[in-house]
Protein backbone atom coordinates (compact mmCIF):
# COMPACT_ATOMS: atom_id res chain seq x y z
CA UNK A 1 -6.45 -142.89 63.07
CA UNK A 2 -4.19 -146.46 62.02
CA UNK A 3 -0.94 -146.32 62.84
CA UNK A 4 2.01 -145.70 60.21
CA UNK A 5 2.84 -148.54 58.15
CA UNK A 6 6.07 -150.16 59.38
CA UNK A 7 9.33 -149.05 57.64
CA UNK A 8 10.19 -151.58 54.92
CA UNK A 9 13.93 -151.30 53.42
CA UNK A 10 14.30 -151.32 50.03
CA UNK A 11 15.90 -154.42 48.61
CA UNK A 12 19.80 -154.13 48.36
CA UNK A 13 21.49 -154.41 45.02
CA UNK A 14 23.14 -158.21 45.38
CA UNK A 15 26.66 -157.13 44.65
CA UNK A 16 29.17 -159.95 45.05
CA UNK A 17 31.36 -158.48 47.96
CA UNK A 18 33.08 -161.17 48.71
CA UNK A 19 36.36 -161.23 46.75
CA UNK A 20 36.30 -164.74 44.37
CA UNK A 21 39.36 -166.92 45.46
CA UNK A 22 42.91 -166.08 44.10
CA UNK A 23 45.53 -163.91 44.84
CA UNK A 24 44.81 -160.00 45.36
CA UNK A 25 47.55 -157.72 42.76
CA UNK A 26 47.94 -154.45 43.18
CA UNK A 27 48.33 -151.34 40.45
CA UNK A 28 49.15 -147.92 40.20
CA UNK A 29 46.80 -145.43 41.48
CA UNK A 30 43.68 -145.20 38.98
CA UNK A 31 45.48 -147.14 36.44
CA UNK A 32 45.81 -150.17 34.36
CA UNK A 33 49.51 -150.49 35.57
CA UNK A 34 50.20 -153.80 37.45
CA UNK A 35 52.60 -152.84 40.07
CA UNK A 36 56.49 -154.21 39.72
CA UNK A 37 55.95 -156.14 42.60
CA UNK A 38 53.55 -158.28 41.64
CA UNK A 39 55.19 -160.20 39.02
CA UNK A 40 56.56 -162.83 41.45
CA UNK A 41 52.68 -163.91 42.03
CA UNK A 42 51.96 -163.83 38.67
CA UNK A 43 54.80 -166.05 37.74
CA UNK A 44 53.44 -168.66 40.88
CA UNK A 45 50.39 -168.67 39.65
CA UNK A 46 51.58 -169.61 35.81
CA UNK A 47 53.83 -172.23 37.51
CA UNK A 48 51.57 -173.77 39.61
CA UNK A 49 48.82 -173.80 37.14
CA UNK A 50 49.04 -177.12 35.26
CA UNK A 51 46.16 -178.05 33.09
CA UNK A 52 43.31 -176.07 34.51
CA UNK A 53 42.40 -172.62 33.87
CA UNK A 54 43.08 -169.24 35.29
CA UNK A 55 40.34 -167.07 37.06
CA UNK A 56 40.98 -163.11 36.46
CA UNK A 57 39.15 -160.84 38.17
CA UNK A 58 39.67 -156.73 37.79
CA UNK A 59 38.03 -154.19 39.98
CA UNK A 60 37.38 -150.79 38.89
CA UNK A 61 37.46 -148.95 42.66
CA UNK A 62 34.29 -147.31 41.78
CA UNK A 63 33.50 -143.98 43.68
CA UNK A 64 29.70 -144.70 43.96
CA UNK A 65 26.62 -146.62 42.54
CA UNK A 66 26.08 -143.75 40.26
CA UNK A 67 25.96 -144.39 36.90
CA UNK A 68 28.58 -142.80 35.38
CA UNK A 69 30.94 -143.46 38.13
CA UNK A 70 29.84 -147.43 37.56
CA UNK A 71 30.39 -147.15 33.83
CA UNK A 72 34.13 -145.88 34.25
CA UNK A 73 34.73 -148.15 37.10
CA UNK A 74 33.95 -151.08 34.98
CA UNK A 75 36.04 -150.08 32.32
CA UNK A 76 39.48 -149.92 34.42
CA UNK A 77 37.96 -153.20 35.85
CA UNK A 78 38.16 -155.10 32.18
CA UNK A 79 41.28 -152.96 31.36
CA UNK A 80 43.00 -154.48 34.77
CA UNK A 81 41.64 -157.98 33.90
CA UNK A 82 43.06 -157.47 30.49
CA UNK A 83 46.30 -156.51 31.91
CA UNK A 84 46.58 -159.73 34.48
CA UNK A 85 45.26 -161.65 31.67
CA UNK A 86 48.35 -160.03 29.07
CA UNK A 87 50.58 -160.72 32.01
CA UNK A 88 49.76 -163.94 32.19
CA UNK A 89 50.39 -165.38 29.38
CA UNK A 90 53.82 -163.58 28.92
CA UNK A 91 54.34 -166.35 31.72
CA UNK A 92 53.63 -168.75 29.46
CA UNK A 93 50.14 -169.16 30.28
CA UNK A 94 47.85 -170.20 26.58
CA UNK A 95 45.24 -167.24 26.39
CA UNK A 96 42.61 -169.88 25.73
CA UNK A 97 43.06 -170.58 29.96
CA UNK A 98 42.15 -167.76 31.06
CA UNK A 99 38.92 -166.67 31.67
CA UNK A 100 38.22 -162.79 32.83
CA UNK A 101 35.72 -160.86 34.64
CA UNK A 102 35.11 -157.25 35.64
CA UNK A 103 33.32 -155.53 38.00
CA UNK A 104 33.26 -151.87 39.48
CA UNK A 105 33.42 -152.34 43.54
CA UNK A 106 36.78 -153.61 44.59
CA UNK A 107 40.36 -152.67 44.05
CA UNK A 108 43.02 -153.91 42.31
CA UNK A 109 42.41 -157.43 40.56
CA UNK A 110 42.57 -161.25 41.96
CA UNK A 111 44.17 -164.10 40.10
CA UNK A 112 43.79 -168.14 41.34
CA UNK A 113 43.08 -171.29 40.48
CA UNK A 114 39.94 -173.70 40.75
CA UNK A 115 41.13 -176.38 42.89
């Protein structure tokens, strides 16, 4: 009798992990809600933007690759990119620079610049 065929792992979904460059913000628990104390590194980031554009990333803090955890994940993600985005250009920031993504893994949202 041949041996077993060797274990072969399925192929991983290629989820970007690693958190984009930028400054992590915070919000309320589950929410949309930028917390107060993050409006000092929004206003550095409007400051020290110049020309170039902003990068917004929001992250829905999904529960699990499961479908319908992944589809309301990544709609708190683009509601939190919305919200950095809004906040943003209260700081004076033209909505034309700023560019947005969502995705569902990760927590919070990340603003920066491209240097």
């Amino acid at each position: 009798m041949p041996p077993p065929p060797a274990y072969v792992a399925p192929p991983r979904p290629a989820y970007a992990l690693v958190p984009p460059p930028g400054d992590a913000l915070q919000f309320l628990a589950g929410s949309d809600v930028l917390a107060a104390s993050q409006a000092g590194t929004l206003h550095a980031i409007a400051v020290h933007r110049g020309a170039g554009p902003v990068f917004v990333h929001g992250y829905g803090d999904a529960a699990s690759d499961a479908p319908h955890d992944q589809s309301v994940a990544l709609t708190l993600a683009a509601f939190r990119a919305r919200a950095v985005a809004l906040a943003l250009e209260r700081e004076g920031v033209p909505a034309g620079a700023i560019r947005i993504s969502a995705a569902a893994f990760g927590r919070g949202a990340s603003a920066g610049l491209v240097e």
